[in-house]
C-alpha atoms as a PDB file:
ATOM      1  CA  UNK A   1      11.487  23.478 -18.789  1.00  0.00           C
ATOM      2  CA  UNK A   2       8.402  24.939 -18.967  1.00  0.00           C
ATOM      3  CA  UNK A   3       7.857  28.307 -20.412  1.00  0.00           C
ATOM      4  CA  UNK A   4       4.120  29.193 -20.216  1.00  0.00           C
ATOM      5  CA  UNK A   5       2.714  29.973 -16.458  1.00  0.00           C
ATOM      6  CA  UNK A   6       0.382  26.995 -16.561  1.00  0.00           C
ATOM      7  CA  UNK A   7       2.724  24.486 -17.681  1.00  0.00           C
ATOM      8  CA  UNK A   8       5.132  25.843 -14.857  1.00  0.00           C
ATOM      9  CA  UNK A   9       1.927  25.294 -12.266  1.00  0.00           C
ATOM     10  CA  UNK A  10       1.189  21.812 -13.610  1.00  0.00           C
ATOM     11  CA  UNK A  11       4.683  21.027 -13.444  1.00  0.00           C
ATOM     12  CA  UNK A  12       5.192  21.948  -9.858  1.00  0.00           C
ATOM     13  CA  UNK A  13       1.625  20.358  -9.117  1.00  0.00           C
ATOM     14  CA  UNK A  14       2.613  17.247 -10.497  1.00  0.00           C
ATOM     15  CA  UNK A  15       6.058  17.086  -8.663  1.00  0.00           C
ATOM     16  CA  UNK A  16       3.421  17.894  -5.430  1.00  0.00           C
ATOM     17  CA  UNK A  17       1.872  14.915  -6.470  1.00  0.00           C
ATOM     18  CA  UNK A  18       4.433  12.393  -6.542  1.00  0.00           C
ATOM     19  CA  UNK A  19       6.052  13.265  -3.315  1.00  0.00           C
ATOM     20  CA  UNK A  20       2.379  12.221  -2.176  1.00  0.00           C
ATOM     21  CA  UNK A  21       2.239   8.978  -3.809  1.00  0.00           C
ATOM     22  CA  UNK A  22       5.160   7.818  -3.084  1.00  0.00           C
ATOM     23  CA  UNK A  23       4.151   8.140   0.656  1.00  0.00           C
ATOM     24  CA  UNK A  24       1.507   6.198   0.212  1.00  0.00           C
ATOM     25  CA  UNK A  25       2.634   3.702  -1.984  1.00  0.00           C
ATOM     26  CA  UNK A  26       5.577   3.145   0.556  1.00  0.00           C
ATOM     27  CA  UNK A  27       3.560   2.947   4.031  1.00  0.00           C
ATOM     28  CA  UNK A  28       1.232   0.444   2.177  1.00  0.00           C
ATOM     29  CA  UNK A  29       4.352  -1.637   0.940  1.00  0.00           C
ATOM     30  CA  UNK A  30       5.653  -1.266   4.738  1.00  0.00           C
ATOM     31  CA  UNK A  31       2.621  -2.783   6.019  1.00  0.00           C
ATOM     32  CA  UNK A  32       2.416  -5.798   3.852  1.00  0.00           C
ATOM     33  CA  UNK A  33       5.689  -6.534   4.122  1.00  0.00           C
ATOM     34  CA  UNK A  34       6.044  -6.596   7.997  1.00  0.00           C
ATOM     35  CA  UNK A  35       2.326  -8.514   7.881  1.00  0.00           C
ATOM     36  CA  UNK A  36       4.239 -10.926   5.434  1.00  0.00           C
ATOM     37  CA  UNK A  37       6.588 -11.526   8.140  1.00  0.00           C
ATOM     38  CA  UNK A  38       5.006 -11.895  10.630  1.00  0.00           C
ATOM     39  CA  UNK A  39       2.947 -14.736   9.094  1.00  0.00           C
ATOM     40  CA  UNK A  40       5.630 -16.258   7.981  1.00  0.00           C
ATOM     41  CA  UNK A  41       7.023 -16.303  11.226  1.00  0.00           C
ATOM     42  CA  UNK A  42       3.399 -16.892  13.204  1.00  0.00           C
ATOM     43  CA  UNK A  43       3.568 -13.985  14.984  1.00  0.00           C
ATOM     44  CA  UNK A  44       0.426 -13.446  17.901  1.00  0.00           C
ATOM     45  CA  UNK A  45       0.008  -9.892  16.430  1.00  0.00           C
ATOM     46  CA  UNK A  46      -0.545 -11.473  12.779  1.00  0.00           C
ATOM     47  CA  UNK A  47      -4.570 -10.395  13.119  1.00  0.00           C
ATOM     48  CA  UNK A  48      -3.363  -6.494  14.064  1.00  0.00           C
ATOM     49  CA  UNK A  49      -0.373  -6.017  11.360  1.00  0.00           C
ATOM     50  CA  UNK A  50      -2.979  -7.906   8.796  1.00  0.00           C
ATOM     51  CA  UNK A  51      -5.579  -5.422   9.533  1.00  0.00           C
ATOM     52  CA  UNK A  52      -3.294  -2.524   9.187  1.00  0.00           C
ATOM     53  CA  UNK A  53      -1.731  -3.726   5.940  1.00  0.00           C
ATOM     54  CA  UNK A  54      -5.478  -4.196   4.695  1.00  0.00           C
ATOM     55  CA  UNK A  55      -6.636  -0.551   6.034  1.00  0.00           C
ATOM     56  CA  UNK A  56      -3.412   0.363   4.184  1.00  0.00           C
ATOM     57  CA  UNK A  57      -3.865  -1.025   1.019  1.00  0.00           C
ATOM     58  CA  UNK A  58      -7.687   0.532   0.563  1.00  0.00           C
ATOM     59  CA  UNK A  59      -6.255   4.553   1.441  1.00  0.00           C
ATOM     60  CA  UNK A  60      -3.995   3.817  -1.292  1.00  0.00           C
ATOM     61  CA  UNK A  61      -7.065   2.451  -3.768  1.00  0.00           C
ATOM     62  CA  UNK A  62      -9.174   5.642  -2.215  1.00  0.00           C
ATOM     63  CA  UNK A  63      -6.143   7.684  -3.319  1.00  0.00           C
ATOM     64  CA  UNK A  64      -5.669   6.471  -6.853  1.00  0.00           C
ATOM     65  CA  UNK A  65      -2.119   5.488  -5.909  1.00  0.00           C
ATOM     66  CA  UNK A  66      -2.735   1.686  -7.087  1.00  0.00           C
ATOM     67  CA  UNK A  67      -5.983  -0.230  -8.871  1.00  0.00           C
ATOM     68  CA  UNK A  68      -8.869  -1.780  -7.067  1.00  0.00           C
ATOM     69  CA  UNK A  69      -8.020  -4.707  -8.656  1.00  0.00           C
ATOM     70  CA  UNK A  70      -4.368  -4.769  -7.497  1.00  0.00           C
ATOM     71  CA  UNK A  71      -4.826  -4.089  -3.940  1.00  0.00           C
ATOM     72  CA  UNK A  72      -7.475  -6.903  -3.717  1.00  0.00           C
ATOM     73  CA  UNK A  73      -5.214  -9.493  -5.200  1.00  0.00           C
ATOM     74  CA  UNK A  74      -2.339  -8.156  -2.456  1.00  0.00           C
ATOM     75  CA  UNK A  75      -4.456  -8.856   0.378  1.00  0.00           C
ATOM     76  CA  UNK A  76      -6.018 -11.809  -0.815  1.00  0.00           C
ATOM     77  CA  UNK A  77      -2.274 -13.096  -1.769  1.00  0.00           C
ATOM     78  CA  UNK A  78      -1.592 -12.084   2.394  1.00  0.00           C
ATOM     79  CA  UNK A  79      -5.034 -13.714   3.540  1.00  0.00           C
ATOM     80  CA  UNK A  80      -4.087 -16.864   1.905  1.00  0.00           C
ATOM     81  CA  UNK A  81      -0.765 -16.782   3.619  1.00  0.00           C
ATOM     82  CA  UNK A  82      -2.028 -15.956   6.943  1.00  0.00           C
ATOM     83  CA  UNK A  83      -4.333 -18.748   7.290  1.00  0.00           C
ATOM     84  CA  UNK A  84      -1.509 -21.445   5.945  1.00  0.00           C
ATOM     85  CA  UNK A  85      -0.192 -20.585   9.112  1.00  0.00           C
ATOM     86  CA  UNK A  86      -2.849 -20.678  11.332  1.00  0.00           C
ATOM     87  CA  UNK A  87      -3.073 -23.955  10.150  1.00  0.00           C
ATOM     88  CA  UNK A  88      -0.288 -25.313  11.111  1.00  0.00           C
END
């Protein structure tokens, strides 16, 4: 435990924090997931879950919950998916 006053305040910021994240990192995990479904099982609402997965994905880049990098390679991973589908 802490025991100066600004350790105590950084501690309870960075508890703050992490409740935060791990909204974010959830609701963007929730998206992909249910747009992963939904291609798998060629949904009509694929375009709509796809585009909320993707709006998702960059909040959580803006945030500095995951890497640029990362969330690129996620959607590009669901993309890729999504039109294996549409092709067949």
């Amino acid at each position: 435990m802490p025991n100066l006053t600004n350790a105590k305040k950084a501690l309870k910021q960075s508890k703050k924090k992490a409740v935060a994240n791990l909204t974010v990192k959830n609701t963007y995990k929730k998206a992909v997931k249910t747009a992963r479904k939904a291609a798998d099982a060629g949904e009509k609402d694929l375009a709509e879950k796809l585009r909320l997965a993707q709006k998702k994905l960059d909040k959580a880049t803006k945030k500095g919950v995951i890497k640029q990098n990362t969330a690129a390679r996620k959607l590009s991973r669901l993309m890729k998916k999504a039109k294996t589908v549409a092709k067949k």
